[in-house]
PDB file of N, CA and C in Angstrom:
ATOM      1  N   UNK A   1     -10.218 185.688 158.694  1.00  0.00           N
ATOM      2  CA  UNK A   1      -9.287 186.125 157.666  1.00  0.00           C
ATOM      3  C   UNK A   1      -7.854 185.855 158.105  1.00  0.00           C
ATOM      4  N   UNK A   2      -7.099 186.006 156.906  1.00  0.00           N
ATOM      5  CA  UNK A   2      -5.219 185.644 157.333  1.00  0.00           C
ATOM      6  C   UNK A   2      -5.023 186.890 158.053  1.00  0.00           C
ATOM      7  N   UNK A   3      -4.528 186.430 159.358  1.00  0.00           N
ATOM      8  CA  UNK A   3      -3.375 187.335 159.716  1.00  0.00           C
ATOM      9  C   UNK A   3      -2.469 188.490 159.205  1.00  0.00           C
ATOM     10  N   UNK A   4      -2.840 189.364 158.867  1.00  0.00           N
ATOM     11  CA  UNK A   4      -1.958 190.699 158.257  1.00  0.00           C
ATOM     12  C   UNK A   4      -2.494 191.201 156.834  1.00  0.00           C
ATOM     13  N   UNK A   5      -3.799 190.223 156.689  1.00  0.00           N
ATOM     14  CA  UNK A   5      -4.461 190.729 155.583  1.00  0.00           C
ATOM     15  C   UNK A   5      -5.179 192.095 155.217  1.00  0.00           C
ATOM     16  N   UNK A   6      -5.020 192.938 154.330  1.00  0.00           N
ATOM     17  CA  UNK A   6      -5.415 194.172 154.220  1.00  0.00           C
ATOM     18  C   UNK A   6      -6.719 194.195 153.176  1.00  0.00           C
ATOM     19  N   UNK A   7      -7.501 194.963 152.914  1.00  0.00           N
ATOM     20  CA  UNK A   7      -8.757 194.568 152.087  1.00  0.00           C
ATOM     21  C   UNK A   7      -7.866 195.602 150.924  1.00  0.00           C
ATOM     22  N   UNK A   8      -8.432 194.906 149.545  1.00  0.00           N
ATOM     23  CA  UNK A   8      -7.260 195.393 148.647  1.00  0.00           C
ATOM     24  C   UNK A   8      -6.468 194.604 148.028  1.00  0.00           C
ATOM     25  N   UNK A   9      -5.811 193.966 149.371  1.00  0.00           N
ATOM     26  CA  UNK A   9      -4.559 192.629 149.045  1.00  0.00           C
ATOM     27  C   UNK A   9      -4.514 192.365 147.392  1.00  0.00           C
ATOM     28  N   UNK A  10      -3.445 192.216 147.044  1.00  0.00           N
ATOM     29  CA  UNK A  10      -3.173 191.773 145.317  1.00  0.00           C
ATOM     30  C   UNK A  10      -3.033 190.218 145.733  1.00  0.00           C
ATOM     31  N   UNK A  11      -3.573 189.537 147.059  1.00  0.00           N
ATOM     32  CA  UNK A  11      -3.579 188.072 146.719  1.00  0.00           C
ATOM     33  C   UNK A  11      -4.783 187.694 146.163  1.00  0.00           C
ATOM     34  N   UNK A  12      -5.512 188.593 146.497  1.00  0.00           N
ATOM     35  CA  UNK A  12      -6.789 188.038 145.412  1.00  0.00           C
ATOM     36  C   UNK A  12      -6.831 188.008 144.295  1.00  0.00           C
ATOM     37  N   UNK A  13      -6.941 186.884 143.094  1.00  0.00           N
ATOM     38  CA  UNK A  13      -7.868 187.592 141.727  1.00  0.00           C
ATOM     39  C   UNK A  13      -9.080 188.291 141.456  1.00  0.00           C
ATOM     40  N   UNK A  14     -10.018 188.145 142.155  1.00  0.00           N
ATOM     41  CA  UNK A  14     -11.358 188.732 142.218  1.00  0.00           C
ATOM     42  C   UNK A  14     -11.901 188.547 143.757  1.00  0.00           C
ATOM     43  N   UNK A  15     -13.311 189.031 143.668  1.00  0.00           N
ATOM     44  CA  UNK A  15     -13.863 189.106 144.633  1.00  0.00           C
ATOM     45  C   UNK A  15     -14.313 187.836 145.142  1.00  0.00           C
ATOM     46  N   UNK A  16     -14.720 186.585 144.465  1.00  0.00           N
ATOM     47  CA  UNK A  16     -15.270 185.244 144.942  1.00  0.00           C
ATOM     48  C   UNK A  16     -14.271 184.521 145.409  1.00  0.00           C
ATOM     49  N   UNK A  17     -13.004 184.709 146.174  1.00  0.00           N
ATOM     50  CA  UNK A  17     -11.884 183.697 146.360  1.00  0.00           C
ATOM     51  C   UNK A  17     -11.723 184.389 147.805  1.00  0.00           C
ATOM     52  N   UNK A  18     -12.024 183.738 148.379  1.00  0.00           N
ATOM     53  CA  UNK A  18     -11.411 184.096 149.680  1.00  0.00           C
ATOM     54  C   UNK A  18     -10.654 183.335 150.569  1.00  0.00           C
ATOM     55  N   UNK A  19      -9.480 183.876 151.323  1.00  0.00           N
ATOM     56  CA  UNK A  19      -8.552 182.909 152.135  1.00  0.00           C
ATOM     57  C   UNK A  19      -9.431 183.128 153.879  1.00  0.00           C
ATOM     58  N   UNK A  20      -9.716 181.882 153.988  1.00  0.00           N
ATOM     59  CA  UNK A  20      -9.186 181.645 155.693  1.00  0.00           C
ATOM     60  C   UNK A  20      -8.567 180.678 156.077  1.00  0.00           C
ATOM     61  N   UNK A  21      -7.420 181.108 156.849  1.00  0.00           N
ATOM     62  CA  UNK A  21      -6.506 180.469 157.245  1.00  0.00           C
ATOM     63  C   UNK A  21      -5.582 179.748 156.248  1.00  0.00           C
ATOM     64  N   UNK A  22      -5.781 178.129 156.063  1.00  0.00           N
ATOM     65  CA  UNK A  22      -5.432 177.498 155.081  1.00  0.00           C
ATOM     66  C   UNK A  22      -6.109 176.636 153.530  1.00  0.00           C
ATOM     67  N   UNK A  23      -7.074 177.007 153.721  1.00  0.00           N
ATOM     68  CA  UNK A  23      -8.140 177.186 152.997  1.00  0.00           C
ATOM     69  C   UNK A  23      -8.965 177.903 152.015  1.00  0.00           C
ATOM     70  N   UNK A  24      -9.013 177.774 150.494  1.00  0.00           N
ATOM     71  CA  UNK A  24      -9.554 178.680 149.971  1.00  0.00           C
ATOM     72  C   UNK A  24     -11.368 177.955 149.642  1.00  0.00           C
ATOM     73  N   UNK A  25     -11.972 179.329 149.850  1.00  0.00           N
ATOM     74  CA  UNK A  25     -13.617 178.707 150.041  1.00  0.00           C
ATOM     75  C   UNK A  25     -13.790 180.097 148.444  1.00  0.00           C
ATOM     76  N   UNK A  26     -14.721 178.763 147.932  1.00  0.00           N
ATOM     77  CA  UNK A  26     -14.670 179.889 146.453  1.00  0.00           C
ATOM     78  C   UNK A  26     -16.626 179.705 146.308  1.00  0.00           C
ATOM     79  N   UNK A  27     -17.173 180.593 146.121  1.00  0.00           N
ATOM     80  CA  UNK A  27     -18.936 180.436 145.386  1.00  0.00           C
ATOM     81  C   UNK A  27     -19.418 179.068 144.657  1.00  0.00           C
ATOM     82  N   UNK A  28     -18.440 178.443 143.868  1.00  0.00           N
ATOM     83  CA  UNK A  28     -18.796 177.144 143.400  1.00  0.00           C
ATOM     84  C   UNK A  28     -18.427 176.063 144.391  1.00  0.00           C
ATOM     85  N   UNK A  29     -19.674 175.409 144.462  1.00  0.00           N
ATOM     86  CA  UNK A  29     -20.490 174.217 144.901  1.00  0.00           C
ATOM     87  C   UNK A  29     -19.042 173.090 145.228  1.00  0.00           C
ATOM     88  N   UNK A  30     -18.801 172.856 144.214  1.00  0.00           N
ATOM     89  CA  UNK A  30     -17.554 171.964 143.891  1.00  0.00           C
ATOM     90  C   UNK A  30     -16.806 172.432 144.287  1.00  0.00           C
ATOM     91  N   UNK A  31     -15.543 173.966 144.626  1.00  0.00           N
ATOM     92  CA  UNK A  31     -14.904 174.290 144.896  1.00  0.00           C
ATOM     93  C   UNK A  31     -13.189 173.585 143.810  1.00  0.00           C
ATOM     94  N   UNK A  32     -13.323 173.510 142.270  1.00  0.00           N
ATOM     95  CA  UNK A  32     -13.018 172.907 141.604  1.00  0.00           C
ATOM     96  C   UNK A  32     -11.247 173.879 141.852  1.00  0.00           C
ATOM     97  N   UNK A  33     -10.094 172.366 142.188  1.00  0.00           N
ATOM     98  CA  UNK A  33      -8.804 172.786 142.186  1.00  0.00           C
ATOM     99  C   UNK A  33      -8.285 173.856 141.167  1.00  0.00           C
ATOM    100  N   UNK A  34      -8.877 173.379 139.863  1.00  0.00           N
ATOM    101  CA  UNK A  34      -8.281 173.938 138.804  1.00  0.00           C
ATOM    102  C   UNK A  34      -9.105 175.764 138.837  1.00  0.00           C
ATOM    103  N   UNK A  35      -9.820 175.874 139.557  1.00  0.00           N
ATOM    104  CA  UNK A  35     -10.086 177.149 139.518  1.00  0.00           C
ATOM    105  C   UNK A  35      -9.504 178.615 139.795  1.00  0.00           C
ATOM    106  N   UNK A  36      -8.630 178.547 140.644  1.00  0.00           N
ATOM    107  CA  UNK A  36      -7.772 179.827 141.081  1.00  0.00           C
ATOM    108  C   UNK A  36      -6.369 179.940 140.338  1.00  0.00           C
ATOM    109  N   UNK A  37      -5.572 178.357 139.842  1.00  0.00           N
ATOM    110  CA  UNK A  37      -4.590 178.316 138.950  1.00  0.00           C
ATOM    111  C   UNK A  37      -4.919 179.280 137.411  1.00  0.00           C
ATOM    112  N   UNK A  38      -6.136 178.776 137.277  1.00  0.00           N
ATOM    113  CA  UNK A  38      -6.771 178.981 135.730  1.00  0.00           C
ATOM    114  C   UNK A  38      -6.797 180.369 135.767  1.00  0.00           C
ATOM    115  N   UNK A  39      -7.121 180.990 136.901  1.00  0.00           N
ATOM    116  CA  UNK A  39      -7.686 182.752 136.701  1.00  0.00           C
ATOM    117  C   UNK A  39      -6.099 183.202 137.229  1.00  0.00           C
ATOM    118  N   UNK A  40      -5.519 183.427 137.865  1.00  0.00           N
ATOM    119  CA  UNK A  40      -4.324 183.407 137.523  1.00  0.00           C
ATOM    120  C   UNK A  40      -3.574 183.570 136.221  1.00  0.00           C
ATOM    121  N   UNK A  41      -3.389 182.377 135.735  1.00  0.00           N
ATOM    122  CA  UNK A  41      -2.812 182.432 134.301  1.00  0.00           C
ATOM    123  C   UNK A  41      -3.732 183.025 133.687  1.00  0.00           C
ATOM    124  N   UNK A  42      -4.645 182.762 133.430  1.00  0.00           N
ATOM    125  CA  UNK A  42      -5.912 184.177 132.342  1.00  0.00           C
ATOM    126  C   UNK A  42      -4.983 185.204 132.522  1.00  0.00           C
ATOM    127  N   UNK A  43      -5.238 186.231 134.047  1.00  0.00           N
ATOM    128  CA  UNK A  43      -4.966 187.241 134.215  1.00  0.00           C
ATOM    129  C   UNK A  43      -3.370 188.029 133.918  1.00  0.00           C
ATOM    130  N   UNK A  44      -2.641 186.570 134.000  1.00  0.00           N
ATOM    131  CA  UNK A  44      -1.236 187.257 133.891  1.00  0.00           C
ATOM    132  C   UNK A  44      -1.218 187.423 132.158  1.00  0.00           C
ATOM    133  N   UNK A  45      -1.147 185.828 131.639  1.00  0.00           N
ATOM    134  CA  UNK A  45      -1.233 186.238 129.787  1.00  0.00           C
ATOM    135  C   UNK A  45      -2.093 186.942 129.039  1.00  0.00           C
ATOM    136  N   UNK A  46      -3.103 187.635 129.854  1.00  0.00           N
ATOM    137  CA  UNK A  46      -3.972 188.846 129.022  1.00  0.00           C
ATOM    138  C   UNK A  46      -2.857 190.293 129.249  1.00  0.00           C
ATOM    139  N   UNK A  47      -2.795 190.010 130.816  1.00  0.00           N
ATOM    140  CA  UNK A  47      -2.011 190.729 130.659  1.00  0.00           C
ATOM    141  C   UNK A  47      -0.931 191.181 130.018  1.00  0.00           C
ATOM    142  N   UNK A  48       0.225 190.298 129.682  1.00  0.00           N
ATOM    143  CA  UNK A  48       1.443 190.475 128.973  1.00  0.00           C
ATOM    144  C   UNK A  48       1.267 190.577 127.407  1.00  0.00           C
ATOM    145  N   UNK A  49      -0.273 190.027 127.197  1.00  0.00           N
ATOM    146  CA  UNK A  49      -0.536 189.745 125.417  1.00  0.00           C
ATOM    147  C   UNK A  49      -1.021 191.205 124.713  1.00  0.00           C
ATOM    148  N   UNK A  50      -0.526 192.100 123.571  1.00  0.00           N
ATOM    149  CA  UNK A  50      -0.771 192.413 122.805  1.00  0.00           C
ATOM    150  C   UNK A  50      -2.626 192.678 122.242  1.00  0.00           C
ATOM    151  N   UNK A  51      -2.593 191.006 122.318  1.00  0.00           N
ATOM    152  CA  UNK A  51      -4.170 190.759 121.893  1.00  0.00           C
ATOM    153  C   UNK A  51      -4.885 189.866 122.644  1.00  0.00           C
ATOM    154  N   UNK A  52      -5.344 190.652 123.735  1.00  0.00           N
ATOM    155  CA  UNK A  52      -5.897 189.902 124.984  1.00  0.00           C
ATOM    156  C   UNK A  52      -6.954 188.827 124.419  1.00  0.00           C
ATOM    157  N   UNK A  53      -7.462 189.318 124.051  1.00  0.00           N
ATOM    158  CA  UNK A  53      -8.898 188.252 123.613  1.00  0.00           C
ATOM    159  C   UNK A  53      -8.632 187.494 122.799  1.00  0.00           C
ATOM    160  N   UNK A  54      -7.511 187.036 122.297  1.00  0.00           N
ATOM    161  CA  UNK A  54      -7.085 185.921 121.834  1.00  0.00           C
ATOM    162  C   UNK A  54      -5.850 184.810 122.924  1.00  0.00           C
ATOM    163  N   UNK A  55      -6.267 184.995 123.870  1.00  0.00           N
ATOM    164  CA  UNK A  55      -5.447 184.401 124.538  1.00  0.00           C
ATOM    165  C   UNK A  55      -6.687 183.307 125.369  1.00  0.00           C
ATOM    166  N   UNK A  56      -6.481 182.131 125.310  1.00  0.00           N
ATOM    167  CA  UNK A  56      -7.094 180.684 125.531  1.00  0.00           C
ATOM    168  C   UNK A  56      -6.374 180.235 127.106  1.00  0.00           C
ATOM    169  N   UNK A  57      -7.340 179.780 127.922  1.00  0.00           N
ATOM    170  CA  UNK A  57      -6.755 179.246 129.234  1.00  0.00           C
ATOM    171  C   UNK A  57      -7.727 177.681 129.480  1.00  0.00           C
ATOM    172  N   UNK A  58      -6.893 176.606 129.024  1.00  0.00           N
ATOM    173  CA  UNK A  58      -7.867 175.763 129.029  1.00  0.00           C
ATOM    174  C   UNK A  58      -7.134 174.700 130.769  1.00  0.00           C
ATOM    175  N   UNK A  59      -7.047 173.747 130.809  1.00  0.00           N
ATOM    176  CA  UNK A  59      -7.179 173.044 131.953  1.00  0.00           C
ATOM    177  C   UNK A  59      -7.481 171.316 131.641  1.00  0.00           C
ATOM    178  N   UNK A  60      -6.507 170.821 133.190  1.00  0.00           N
ATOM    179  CA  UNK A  60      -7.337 169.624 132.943  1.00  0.00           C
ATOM    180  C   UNK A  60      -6.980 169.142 134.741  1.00  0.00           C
ATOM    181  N   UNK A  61      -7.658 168.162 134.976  1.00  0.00           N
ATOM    182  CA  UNK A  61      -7.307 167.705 136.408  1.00  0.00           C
ATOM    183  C   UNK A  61      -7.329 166.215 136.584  1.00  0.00           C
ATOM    184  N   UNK A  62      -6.352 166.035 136.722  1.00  0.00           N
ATOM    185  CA  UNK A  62      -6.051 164.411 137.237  1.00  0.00           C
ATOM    186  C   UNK A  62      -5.418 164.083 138.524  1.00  0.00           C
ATOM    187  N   UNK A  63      -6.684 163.831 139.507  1.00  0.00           N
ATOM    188  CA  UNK A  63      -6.203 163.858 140.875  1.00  0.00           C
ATOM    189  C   UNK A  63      -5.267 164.816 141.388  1.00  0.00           C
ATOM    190  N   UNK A  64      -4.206 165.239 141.843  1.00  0.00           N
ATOM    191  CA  UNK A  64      -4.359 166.577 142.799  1.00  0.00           C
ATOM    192  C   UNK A  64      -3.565 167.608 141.999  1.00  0.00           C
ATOM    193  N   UNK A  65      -3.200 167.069 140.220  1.00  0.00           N
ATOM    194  CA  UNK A  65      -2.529 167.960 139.878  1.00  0.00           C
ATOM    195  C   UNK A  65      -3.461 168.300 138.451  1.00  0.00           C
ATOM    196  N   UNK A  66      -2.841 169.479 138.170  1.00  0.00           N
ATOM    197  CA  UNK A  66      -3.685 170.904 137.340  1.00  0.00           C
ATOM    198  C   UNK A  66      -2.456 170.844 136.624  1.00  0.00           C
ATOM    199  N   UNK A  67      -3.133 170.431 134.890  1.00  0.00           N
ATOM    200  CA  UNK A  67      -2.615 171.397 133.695  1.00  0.00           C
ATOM    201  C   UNK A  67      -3.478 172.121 133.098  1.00  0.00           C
ATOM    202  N   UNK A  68      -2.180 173.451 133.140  1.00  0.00           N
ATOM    203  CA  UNK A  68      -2.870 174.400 132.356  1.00  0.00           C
ATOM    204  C   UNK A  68      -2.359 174.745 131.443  1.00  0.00           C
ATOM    205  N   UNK A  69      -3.172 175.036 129.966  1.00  0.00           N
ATOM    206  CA  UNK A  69      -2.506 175.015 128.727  1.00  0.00           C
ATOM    207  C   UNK A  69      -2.718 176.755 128.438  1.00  0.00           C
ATOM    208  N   UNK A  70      -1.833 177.414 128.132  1.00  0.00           N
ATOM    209  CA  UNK A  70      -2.142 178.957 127.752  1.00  0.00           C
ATOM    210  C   UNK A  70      -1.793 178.933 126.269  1.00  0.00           C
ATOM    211  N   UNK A  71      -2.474 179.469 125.769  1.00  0.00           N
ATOM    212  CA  UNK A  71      -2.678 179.776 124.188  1.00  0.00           C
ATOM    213  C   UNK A  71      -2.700 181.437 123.863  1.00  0.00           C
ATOM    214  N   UNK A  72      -1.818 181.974 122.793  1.00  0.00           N
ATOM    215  CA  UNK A  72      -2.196 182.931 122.772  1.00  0.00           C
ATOM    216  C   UNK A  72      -1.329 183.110 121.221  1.00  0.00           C
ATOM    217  N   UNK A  73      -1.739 184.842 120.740  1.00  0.00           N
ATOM    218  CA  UNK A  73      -1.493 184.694 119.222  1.00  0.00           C
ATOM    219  C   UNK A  73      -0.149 184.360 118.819  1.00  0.00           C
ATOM    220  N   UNK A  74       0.309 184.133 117.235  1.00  0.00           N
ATOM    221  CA  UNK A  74       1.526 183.966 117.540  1.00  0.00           C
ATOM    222  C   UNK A  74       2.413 184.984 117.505  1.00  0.00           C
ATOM    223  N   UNK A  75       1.607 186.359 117.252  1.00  0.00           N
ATOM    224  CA  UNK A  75       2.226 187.593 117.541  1.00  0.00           C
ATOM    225  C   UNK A  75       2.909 187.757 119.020  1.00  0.00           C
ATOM    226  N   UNK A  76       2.519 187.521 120.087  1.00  0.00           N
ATOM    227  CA  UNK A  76       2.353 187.745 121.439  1.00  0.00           C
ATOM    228  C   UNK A  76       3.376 186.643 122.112  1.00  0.00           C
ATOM    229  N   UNK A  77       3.563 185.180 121.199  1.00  0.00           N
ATOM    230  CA  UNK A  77       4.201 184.089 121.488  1.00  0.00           C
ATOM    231  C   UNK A  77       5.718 184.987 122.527  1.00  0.00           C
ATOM    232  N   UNK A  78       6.380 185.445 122.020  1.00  0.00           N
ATOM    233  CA  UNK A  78       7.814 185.845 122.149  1.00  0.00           C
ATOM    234  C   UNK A  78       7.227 186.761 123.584  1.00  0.00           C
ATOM    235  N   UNK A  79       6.591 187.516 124.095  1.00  0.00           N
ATOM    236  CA  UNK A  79       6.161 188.472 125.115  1.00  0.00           C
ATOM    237  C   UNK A  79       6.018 187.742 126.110  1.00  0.00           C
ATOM    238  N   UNK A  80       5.111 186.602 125.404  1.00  0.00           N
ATOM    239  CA  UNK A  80       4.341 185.223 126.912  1.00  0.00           C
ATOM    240  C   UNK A  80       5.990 184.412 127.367  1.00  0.00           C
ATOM    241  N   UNK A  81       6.459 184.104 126.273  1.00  0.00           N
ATOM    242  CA  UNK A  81       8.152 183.056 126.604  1.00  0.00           C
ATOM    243  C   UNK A  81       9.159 183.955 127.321  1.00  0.00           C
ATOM    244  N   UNK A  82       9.241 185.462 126.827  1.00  0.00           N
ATOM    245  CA  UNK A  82      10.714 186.399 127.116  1.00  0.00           C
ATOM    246  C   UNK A  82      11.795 185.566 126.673  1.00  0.00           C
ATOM    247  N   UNK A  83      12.817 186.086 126.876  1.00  0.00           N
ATOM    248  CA  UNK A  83      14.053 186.025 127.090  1.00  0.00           C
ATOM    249  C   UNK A  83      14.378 184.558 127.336  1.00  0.00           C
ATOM    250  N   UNK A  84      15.128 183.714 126.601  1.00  0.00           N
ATOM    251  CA  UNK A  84      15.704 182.420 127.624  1.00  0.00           C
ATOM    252  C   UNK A  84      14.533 181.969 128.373  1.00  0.00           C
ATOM    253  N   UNK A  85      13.233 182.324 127.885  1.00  0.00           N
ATOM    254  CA  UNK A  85      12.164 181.476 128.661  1.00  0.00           C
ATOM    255  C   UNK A  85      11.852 182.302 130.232  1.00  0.00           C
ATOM    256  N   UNK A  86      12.412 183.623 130.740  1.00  0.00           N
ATOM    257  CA  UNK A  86      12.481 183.958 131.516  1.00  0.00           C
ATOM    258  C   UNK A  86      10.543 184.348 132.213  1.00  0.00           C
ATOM    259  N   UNK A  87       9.768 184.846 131.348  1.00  0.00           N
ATOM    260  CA  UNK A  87       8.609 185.093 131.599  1.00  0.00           C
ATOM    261  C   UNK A  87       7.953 184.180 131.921  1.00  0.00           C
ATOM    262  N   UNK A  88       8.094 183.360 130.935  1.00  0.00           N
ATOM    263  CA  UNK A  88       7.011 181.694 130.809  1.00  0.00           C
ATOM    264  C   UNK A  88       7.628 181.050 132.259  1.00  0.00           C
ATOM    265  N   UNK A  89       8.882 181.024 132.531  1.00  0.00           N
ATOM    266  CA  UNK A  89       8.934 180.775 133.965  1.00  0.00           C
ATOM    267  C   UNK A  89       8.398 181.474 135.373  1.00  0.00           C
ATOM    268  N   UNK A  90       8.603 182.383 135.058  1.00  0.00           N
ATOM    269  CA  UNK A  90       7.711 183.160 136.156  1.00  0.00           C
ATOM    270  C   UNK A  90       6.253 183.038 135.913  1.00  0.00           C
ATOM    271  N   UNK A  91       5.971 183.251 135.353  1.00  0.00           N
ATOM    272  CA  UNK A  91       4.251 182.655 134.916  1.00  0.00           C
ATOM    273  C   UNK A  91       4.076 181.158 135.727  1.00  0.00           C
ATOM    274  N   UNK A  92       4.922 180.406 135.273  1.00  0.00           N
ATOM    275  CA  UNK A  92       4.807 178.870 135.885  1.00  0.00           C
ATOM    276  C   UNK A  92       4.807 179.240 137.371  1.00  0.00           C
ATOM    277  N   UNK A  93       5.763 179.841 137.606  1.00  0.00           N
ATOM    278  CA  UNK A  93       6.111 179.917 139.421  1.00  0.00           C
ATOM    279  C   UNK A  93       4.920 180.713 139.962  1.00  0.00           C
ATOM    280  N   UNK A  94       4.102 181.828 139.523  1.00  0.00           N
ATOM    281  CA  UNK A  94       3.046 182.142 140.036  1.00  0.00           C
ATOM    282  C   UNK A  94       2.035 181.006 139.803  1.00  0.00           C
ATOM    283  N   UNK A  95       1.673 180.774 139.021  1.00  0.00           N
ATOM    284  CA  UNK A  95       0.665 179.831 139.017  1.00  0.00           C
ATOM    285  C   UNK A  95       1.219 178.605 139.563  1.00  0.00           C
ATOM    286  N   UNK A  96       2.161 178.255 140.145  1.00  0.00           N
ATOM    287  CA  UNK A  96       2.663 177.155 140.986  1.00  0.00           C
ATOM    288  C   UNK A  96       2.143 177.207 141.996  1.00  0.00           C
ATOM    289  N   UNK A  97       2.615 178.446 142.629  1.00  0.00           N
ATOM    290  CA  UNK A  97       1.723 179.295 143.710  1.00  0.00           C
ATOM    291  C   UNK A  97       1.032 178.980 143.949  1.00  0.00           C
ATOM    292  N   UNK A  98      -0.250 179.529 142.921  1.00  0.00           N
ATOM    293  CA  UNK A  98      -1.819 179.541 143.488  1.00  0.00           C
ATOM    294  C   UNK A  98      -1.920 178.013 143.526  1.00  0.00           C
ATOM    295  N   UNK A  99      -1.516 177.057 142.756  1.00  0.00           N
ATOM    296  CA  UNK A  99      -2.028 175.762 142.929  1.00  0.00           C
ATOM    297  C   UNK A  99      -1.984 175.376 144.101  1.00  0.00           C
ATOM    298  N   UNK A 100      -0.624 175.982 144.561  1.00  0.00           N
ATOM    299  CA  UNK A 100       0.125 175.396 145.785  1.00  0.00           C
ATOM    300  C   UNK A 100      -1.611 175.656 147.084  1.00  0.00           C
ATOM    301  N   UNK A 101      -1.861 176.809 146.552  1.00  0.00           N
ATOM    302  CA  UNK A 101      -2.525 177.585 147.814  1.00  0.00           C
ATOM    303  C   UNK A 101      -3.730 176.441 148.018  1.00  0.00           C
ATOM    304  N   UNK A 102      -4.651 175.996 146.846  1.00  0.00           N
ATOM    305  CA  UNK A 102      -5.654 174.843 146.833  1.00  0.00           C
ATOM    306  C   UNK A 102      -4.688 173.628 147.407  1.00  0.00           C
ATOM    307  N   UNK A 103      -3.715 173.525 147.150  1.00  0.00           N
ATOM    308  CA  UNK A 103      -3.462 172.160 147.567  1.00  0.00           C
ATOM    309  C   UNK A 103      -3.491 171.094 145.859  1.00  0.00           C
ATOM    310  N   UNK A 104      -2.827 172.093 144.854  1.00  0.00           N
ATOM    311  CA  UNK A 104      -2.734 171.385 143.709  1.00  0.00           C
ATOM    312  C   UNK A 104      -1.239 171.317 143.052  1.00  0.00           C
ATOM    313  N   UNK A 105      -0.930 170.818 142.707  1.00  0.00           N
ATOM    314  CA  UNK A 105       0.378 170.675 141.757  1.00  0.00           C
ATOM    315  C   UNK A 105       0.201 171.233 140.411  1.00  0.00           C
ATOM    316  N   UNK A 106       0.769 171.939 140.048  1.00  0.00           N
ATOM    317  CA  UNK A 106       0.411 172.424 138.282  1.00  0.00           C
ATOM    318  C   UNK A 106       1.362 172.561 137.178  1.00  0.00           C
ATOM    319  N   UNK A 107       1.372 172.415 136.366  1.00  0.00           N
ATOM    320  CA  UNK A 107       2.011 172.105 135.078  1.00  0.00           C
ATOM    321  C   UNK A 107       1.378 173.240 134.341  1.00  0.00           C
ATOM    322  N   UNK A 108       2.192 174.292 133.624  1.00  0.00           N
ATOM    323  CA  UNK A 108       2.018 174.948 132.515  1.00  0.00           C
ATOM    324  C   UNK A 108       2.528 174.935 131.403  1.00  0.00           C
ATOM    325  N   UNK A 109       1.355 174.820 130.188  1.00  0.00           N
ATOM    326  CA  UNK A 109       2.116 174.386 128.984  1.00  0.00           C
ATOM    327  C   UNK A 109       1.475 175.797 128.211  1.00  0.00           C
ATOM    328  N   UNK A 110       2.675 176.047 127.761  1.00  0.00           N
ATOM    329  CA  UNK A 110       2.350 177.421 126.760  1.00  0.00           C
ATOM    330  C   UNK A 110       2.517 176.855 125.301  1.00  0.00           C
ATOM    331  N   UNK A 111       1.537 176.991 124.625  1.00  0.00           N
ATOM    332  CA  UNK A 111       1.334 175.879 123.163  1.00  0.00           C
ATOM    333  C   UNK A 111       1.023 177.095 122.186  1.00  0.00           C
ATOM    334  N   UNK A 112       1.840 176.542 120.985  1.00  0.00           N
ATOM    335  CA  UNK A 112       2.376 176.541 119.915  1.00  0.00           C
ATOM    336  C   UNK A 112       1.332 176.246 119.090  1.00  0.00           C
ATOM    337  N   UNK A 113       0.425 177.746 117.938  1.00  0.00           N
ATOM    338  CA  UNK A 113      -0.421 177.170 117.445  1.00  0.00           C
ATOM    339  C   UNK A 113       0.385 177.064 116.167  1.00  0.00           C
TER     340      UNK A 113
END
């Protein structure tokens, strides 16, 4: 395990992601990049949305970089963007993050139904 890690840690999303060292080792076979970006963004735009279960986290992967497209109602649109775009940026920068952590580059597109 990392160095100074506590069981608990809010670096996890769930229980199947685990860090050692520099490395994330996940239950699927494939160990697919786009996987820890994707739950991430799920978790943050359910979070911030109004109407969770209408909020869409789709994906795509082209060699080492991850888009992720977040969809959500257009009630909720203004909550997911904030201010001057202030949320939708922080959203990007966490999920920059986690990409970072696989070793992916990521692009978030928050779309306009």
């Amino acid at each position: 395990m990392t160095e100074g890690y506590e069981a608990g840690d809010i670096n996890l999303v769930d229980d199947e992601v685990r860090y050692d060292d520099d490395e994330v080792v996940t239950d699927d076979a494939n160990g697919s990049l786009a996987e820890l970006p994707v739950r991430v963004a799920t978790y943050l735009a359910t979070s911030l949305a109004d109407a969770p279960d209408e909020v869409e986290v789709t994906s795509s992967v082209q060699g080492a970089t991850v888009k992720v497209s977040v969809t959500v109602a257009p009630s909720d649109m203004g909550r997911v963007i904030g201010r001057r775009g202030r949320t939708a940026q922080a959203l990007r920068t966490v999920v920059g993050a986690a990409g970072a952590k696989v070793g992916a580059t990521t692009n978030v597109d928050i779309v306009d139904v």
